[in-house]
Protein backbone atom coordinates (compact mmCIF):
# COMPACT_ATOMS: atom_id res chain seq x y z
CA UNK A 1 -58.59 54.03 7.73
CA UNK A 2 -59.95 53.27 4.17
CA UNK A 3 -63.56 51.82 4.62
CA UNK A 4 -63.65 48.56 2.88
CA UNK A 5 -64.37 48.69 -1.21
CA UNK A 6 -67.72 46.73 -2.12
CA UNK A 7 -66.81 45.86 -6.18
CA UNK A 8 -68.67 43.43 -8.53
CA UNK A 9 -67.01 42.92 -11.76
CA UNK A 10 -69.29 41.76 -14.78
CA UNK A 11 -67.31 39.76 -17.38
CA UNK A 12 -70.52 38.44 -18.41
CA UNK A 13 -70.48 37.44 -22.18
CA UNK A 14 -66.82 38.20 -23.28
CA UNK A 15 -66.09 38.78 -26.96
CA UNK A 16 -62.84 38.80 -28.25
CA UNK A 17 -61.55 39.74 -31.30
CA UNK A 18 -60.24 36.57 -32.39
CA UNK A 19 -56.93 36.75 -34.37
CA UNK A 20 -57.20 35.52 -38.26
CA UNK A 21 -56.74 31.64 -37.22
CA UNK A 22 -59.89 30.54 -39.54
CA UNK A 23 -59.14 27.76 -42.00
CA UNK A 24 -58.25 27.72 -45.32
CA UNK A 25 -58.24 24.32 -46.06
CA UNK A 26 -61.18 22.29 -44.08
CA UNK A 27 -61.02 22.23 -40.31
CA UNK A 28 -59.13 19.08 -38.86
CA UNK A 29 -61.06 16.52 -36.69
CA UNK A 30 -58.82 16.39 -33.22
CA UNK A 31 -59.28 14.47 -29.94
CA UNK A 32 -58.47 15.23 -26.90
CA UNK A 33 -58.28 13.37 -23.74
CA UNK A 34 -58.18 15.60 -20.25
CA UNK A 35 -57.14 13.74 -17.19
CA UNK A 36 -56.71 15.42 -13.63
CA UNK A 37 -53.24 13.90 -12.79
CA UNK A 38 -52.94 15.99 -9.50
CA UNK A 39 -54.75 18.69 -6.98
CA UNK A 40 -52.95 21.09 -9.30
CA UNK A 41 -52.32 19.52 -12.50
CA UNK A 42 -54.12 18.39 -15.30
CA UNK A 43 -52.57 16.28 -18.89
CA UNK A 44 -54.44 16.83 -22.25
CA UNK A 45 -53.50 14.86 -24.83
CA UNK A 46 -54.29 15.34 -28.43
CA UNK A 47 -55.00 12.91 -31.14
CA UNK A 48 -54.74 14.36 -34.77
CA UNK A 49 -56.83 13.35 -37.62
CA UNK A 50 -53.92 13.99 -40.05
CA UNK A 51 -49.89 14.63 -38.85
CA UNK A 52 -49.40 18.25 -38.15
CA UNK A 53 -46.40 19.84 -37.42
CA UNK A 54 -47.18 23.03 -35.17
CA UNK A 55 -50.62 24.04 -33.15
CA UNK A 56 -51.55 27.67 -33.09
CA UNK A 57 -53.70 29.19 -30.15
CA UNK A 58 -54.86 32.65 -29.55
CA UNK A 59 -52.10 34.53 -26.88
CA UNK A 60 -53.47 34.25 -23.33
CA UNK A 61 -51.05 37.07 -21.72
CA UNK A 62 -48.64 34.45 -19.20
CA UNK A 63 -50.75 31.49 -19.15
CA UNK A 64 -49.55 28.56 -21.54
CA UNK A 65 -45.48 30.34 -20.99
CA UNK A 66 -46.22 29.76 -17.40
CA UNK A 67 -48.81 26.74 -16.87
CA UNK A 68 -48.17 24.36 -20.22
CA UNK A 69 -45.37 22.25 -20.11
CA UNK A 70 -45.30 20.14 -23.56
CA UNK A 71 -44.45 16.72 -23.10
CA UNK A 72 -44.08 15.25 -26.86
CA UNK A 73 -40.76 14.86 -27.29
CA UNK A 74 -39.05 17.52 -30.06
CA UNK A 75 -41.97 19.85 -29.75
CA UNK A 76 -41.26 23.64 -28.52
CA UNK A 77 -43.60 26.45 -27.50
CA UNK A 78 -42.89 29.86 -29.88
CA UNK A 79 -44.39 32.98 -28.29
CA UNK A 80 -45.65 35.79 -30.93
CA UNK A 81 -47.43 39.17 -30.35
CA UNK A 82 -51.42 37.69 -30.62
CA UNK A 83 -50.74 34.17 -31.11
CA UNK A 84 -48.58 31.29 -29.77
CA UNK A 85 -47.02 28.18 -31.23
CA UNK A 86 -46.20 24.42 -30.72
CA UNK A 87 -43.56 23.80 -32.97
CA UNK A 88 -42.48 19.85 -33.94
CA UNK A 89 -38.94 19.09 -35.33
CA UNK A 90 -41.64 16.61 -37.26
CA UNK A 91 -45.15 16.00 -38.33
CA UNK A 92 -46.94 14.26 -35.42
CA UNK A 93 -50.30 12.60 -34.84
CA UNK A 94 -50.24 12.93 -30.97
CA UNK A 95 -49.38 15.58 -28.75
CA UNK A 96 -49.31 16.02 -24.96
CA UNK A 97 -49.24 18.76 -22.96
CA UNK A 98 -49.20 19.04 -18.91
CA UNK A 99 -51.53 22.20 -17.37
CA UNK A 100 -50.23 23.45 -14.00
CA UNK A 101 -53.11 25.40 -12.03
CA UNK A 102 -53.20 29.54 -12.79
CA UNK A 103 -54.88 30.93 -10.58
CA UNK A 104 -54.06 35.04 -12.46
CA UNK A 105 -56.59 36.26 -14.73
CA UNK A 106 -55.75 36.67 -18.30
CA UNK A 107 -56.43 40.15 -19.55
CA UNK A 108 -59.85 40.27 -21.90
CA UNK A 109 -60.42 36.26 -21.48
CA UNK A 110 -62.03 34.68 -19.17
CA UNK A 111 -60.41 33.03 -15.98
CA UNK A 112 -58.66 29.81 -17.26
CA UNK A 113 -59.64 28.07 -13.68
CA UNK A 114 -61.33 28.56 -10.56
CA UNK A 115 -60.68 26.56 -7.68
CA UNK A 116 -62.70 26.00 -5.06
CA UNK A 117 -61.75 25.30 -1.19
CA UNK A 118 -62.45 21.38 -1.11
CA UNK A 119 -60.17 20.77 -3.65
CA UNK A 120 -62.59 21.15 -7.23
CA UNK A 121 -61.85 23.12 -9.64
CA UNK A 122 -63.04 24.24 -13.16
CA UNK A 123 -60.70 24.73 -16.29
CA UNK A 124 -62.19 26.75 -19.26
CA UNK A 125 -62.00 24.59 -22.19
CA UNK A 126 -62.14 27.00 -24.50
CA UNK A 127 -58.24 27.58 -23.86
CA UNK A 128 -57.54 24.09 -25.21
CA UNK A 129 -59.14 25.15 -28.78
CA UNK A 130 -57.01 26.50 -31.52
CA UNK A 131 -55.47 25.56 -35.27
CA UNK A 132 -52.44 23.50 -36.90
CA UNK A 133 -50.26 23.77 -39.55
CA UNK A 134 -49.31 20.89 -41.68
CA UNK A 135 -46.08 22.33 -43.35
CA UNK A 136 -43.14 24.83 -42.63
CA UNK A 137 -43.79 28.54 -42.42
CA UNK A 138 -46.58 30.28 -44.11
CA UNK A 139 -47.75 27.35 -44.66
CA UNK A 140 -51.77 27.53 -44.23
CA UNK A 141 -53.85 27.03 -40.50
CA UNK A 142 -57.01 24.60 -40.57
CA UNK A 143 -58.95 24.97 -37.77
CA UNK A 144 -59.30 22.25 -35.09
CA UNK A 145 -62.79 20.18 -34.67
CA UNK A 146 -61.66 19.47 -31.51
CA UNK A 147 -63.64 17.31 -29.47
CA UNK A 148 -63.00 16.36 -25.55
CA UNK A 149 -63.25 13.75 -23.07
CA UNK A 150 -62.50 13.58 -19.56
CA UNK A 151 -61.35 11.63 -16.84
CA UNK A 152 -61.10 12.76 -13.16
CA UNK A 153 -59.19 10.95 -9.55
CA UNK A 154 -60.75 8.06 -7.95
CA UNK A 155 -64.11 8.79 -6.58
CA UNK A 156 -64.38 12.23 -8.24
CA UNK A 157 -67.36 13.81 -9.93
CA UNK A 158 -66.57 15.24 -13.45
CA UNK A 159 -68.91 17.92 -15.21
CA UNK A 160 -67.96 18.13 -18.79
CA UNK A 161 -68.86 21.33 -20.83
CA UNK A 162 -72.50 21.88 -21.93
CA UNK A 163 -73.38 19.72 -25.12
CA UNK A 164 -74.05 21.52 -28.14
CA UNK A 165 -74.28 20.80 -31.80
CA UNK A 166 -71.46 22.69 -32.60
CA UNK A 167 -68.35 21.42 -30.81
CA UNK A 168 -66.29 24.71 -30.42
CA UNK A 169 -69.26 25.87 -28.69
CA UNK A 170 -69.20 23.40 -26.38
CA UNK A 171 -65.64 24.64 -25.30
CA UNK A 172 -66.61 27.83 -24.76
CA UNK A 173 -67.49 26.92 -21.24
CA UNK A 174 -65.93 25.50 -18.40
CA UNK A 175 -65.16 21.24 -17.51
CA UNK A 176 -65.42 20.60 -13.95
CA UNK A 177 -63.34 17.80 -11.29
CA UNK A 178 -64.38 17.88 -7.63
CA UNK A 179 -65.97 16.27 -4.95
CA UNK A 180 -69.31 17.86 -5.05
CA UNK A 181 -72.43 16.74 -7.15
CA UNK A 182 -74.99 19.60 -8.24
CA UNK A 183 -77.66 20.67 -5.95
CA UNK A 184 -80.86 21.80 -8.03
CA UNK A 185 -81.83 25.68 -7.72
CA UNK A 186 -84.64 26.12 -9.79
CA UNK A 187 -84.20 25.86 -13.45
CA UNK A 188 -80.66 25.20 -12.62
CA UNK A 189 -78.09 23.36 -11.19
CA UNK A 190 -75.29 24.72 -9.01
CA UNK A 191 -71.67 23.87 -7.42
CA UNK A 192 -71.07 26.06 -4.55
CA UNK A 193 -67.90 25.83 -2.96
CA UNK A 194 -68.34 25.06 0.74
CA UNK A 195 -66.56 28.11 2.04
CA UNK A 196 -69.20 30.51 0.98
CA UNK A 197 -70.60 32.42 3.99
CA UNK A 198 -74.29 31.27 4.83
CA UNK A 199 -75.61 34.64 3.62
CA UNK A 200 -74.48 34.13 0.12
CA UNK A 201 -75.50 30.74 -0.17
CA UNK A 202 -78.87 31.89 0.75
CA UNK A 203 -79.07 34.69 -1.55
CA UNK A 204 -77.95 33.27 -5.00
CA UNK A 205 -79.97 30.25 -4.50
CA UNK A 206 -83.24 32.15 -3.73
CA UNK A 207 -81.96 35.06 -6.88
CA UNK A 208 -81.01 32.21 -8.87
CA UNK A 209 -84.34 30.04 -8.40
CA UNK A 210 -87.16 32.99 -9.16
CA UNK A 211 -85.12 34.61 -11.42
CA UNK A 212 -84.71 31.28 -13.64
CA UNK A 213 -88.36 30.78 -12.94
CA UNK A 214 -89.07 34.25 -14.25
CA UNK A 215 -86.91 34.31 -17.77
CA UNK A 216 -88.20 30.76 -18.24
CA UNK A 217 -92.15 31.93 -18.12
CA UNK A 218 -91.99 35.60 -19.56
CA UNK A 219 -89.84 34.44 -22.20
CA UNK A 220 -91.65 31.59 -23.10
CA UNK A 221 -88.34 29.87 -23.66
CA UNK A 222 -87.63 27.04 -21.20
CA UNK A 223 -83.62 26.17 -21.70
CA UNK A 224 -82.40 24.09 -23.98
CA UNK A 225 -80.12 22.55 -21.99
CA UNK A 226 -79.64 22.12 -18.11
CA UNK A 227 -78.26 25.04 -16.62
CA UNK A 228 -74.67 24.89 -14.26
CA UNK A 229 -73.83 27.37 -11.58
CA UNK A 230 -70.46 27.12 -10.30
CA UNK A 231 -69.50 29.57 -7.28
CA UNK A 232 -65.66 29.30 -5.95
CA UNK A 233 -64.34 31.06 -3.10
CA UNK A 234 -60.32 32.55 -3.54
CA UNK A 235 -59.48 33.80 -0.57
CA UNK A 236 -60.62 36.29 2.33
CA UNK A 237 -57.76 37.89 2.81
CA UNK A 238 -57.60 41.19 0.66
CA UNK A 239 -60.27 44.02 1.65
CA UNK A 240 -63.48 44.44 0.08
CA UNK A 241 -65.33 42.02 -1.60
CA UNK A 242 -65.10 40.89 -5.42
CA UNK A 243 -67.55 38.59 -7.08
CA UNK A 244 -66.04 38.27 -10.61
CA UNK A 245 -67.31 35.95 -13.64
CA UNK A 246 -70.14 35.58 -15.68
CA UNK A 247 -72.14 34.04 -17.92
CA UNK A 248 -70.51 31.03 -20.48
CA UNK A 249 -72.54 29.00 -22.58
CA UNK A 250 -74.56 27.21 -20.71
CA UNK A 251 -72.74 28.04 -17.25
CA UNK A 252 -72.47 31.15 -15.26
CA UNK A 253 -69.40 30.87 -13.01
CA UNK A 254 -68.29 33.34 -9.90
CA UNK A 255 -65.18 33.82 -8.39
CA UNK A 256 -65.71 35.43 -4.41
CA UNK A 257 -62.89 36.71 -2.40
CA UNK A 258 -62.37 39.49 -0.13
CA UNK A 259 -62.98 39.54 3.74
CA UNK A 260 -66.51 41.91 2.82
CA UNK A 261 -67.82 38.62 2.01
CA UNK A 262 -68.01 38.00 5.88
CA UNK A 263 -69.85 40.56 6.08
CA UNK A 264 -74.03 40.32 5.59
CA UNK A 265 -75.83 43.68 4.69
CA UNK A 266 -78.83 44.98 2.70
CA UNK A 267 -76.47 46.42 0.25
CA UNK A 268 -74.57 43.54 -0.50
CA UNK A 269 -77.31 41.25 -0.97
CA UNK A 270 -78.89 43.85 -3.36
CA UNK A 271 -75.60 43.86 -5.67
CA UNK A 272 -75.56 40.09 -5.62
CA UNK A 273 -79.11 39.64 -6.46
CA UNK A 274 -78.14 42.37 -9.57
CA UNK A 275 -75.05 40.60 -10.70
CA UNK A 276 -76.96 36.82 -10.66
CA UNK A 277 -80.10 38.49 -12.25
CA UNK A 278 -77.60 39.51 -14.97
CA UNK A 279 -75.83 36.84 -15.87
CA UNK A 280 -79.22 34.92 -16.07
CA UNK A 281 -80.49 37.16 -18.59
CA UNK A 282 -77.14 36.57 -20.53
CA UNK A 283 -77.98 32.73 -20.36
CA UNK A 284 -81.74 33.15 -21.90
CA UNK A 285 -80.79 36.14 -24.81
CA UNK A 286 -78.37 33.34 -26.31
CA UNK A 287 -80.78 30.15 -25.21
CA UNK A 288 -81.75 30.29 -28.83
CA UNK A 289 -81.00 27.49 -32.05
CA UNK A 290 -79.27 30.34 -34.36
CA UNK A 291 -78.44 33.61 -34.05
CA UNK A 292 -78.10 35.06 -30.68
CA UNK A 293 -75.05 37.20 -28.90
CA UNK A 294 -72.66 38.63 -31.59
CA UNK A 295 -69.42 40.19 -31.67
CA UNK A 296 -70.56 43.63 -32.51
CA UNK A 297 -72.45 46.28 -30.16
CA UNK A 298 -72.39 45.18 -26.99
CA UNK A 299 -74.33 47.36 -25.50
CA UNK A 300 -77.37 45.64 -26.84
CA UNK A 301 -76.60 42.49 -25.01
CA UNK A 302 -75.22 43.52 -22.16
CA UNK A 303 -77.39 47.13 -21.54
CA UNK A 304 -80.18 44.27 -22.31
CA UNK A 305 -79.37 42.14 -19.62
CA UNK A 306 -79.35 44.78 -17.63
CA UNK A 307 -82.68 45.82 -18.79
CA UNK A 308 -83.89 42.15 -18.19
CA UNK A 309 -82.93 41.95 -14.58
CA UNK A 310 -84.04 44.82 -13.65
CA UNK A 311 -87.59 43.63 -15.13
CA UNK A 312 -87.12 40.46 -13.27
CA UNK A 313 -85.76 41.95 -9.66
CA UNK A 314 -88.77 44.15 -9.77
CA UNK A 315 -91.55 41.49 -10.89
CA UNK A 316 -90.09 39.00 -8.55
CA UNK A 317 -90.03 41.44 -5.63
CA UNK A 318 -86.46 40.85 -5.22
CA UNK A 319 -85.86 44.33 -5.23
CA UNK A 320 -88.53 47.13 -4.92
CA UNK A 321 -89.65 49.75 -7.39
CA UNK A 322 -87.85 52.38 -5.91
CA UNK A 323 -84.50 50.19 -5.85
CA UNK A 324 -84.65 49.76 -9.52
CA UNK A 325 -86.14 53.44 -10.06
CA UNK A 326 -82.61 54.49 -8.21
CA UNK A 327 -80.27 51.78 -10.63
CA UNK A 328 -81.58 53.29 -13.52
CA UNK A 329 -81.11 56.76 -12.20
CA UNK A 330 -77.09 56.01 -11.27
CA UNK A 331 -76.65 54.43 -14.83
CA UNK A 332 -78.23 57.46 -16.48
CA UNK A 333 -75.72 59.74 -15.03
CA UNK A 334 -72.62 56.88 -15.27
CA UNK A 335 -73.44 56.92 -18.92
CA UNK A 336 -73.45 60.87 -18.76
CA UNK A 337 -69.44 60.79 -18.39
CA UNK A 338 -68.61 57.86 -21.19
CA UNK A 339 -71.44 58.86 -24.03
CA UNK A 340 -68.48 60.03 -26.13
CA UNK A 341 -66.58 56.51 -25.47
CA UNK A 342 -68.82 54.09 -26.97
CA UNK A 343 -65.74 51.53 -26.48
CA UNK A 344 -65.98 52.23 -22.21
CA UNK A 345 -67.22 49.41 -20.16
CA UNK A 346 -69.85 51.97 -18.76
CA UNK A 347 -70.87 52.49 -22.53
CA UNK A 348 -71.75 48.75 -22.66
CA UNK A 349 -73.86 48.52 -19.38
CA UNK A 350 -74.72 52.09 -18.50
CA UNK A 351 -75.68 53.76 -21.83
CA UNK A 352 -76.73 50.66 -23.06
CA UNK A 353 -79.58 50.23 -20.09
CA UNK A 354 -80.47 53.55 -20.76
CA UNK A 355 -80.96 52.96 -24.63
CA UNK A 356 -83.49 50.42 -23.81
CA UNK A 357 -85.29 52.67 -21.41
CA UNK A 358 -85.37 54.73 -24.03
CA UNK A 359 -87.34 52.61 -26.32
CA UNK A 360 -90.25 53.15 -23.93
CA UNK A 361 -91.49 49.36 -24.15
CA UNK A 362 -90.72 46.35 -21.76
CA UNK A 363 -87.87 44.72 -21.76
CA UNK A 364 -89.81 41.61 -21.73
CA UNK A 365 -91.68 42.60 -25.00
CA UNK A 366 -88.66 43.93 -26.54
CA UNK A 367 -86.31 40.92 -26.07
CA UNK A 368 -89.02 38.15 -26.67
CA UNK A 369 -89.55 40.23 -30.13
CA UNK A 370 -85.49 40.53 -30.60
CA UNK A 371 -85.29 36.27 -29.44
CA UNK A 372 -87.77 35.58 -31.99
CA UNK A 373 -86.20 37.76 -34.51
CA UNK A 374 -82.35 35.92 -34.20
CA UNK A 375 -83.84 32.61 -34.00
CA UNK A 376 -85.68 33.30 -37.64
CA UNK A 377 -83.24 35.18 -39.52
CA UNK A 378 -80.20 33.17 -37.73
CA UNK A 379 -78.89 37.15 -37.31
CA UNK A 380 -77.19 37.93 -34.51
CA UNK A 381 -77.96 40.26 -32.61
CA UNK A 382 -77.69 43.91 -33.75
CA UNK A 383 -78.54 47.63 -33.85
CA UNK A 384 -80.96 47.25 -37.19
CA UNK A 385 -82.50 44.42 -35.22
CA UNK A 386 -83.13 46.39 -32.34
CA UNK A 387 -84.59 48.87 -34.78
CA UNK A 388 -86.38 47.06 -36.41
CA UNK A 389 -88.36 44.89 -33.95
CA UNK A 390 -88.92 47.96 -31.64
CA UNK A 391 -91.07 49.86 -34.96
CA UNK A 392 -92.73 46.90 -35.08
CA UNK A 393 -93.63 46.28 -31.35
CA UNK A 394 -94.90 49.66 -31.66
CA UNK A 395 -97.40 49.90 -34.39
């Protein structure tokens, strides 16, 4: 018999490259309205500034073929290679649209819900985000500035996305609609669904408390805006144990499932206490005004948060010297195998933890230095920036 398969996926910060849907013409102010209609089933419906006559959203593998069902009357869904369509038989100023529940992941995106046993759930808003056209084909795409409001069923809480100036980065995160109100952990705020074994519970609210308390005093940065945790439990059927998700703006969500999760042990609570440290550090290299995570290298920021946390898992004695001595050890020879495929997920995490090793400074000093450095310039983050601020640290 197989023994049972311990696996953590990191999504982390996922970047996409985004197909050419940038405007040409001025973006397009757009409302939307989301209302929970059912356990399963939500209805968004869009207000447009100006009549349009098609919407355009990046291609999510199955999800709107299989979970949007338009319900605007003449309006039909066109499927392409990286995007997908709307299509009106005429310009319109509304548009609705019913969301079933899809519970798949989309390839290279991030899970468009996670439901948790009581009956909440959490829809990624970023989804609902996309562009229009105002004339036949070819005609030119504006970009929506879309912005969202929510309603939920009698008597049920409602968490909209995190608040930022910039609305589409607002919708880069998850909404959620559930029962449960969010219990403070430290520096943040969390949703854990009520199936979660006692052991788990325990361990991501002590990891998540001192490690907020950690980033929050060695960076000198506290957030700019409250924190959300949101842990849902699938199922605990299948064998092993997955904890997959990561870090949003603002949010850090986790998806459990497996029947390893029943099980308590000093390894598993070690991988845990990794994965939350990581996605923390993810949360405080982009809790900066400009600048921040980019769409290019990303090793930096995700070798750096894996730098980071193991900084903070050693100075918070979550884990001991020798733990982190051995993590760094494994990486160094994971990275071995990929250091030819700087497009390998090892690449990102392993090679990149050991290209901040090699820079010989503390993580600490080195990513205060690179925080201080995106929030001037408004630069993302970047190779020349890591270059450039590590010279410096050192003279």
């Amino acid at each position: 018999m197989r023994p049972p398969v311990l696996s953590i996926l990191l999504s982390s910060f996922l970047l996409i490259n985004l197909p050419a849907l940038a405007a040409e013409t001025g973006n397009l102010p757009v409302s939307m309205h989301l209302t929970r209609i059912a356990a399963d089933k939500w209805r968004a419906d869009y207000t447009f500034a100006e009549p349009v006559t098609s919407l355009e959203f990046e291609k999510a593998d199955d999800f709107r073929a299989t979970a949007w069902q338009p319900l605007t009357a003449g309006v039909r869904w066109q499927d392409g290679e990286q995007t997908e369509r709307y299509l009106s038989d005429k310009p319109i100023t509304e548009f609705s649209v019913q969301v079933s529940a899809y519970d798949k992941f989309a390839p290279k995106h991030y899970a468009p819900n996670n439901r948790f046993s009581d009956g909440g759930a959490a829809l990624y808003m970023g989804f609902f985000d996309g562009a229009v056209h105002q004339g036949g084909q070819g005609s030119k795409s504006r970009d929506m500035a879309l912005t969202v409001s929510y309603s939920g069923r009698a008597g049920e809480t409602v968490i909209p996305t995190p608040s930022y100036a910039d609305p589409q980065k607002s919708l880069q995160s998850y909404a959620y609609f559930g029962p449960q109100k969010p219990v403070a952990a430290g520096a943040a705020k969390l949703i854990m669904d009520p199936a979660t074994p006692v052991w788990i519970t325990e361990v991501l609210l002590a990891t998540t408390s001192k490690a907020s308390t950690y980033f929050a005093d060695t960076y000198q940065r506290p957030l700019q805006r409250e924190l959300i945790l949101m842990v849902a439990v699938v199922e605990f059927e299948s064998s092993g144990f997955s904890m997959k998700g990561g870090a949003t703006n603002g949010q850090i969500t986790y998806r459990l499932s497996g029947n390893g999760l029943l099980k308590d042990s000093p390894k598993a609570r070690d991988m845990v206490k990794r994965v939350v440290t990581h996605e923390m550090a993810h949360i405080w290299q982009n809790n900066v005004s400009r600048g921040g995570i980019g769409e290019s290298a990303p090793w930096i920021h995700e070798g750096g948060a894996e730098a980071m946390a193991m900084d903070a898992l050693q100075n918070t004695a979550l884990w001991t010297a020798e733990d982190v001595s051995a993590y760094q050890t494994a990486a160094i020879a994971r990275c071995d195998k990929v250091r030819d495929q700087p497009a390998a997920y090892d690449y990102f995490y392993a090679c990149g933890l050991q290209n901040f090793m090699q820079l010989k400074l503390a993580p600490s000093v080195v990513w205060r230095g690179l925080m201080a450095e995106t929030e001037k310039t408004g630069q993302t983050y970047s190779e020349a920036m890591v270059d450039s601020v590590s010279q410096r640290l050192r003279k």
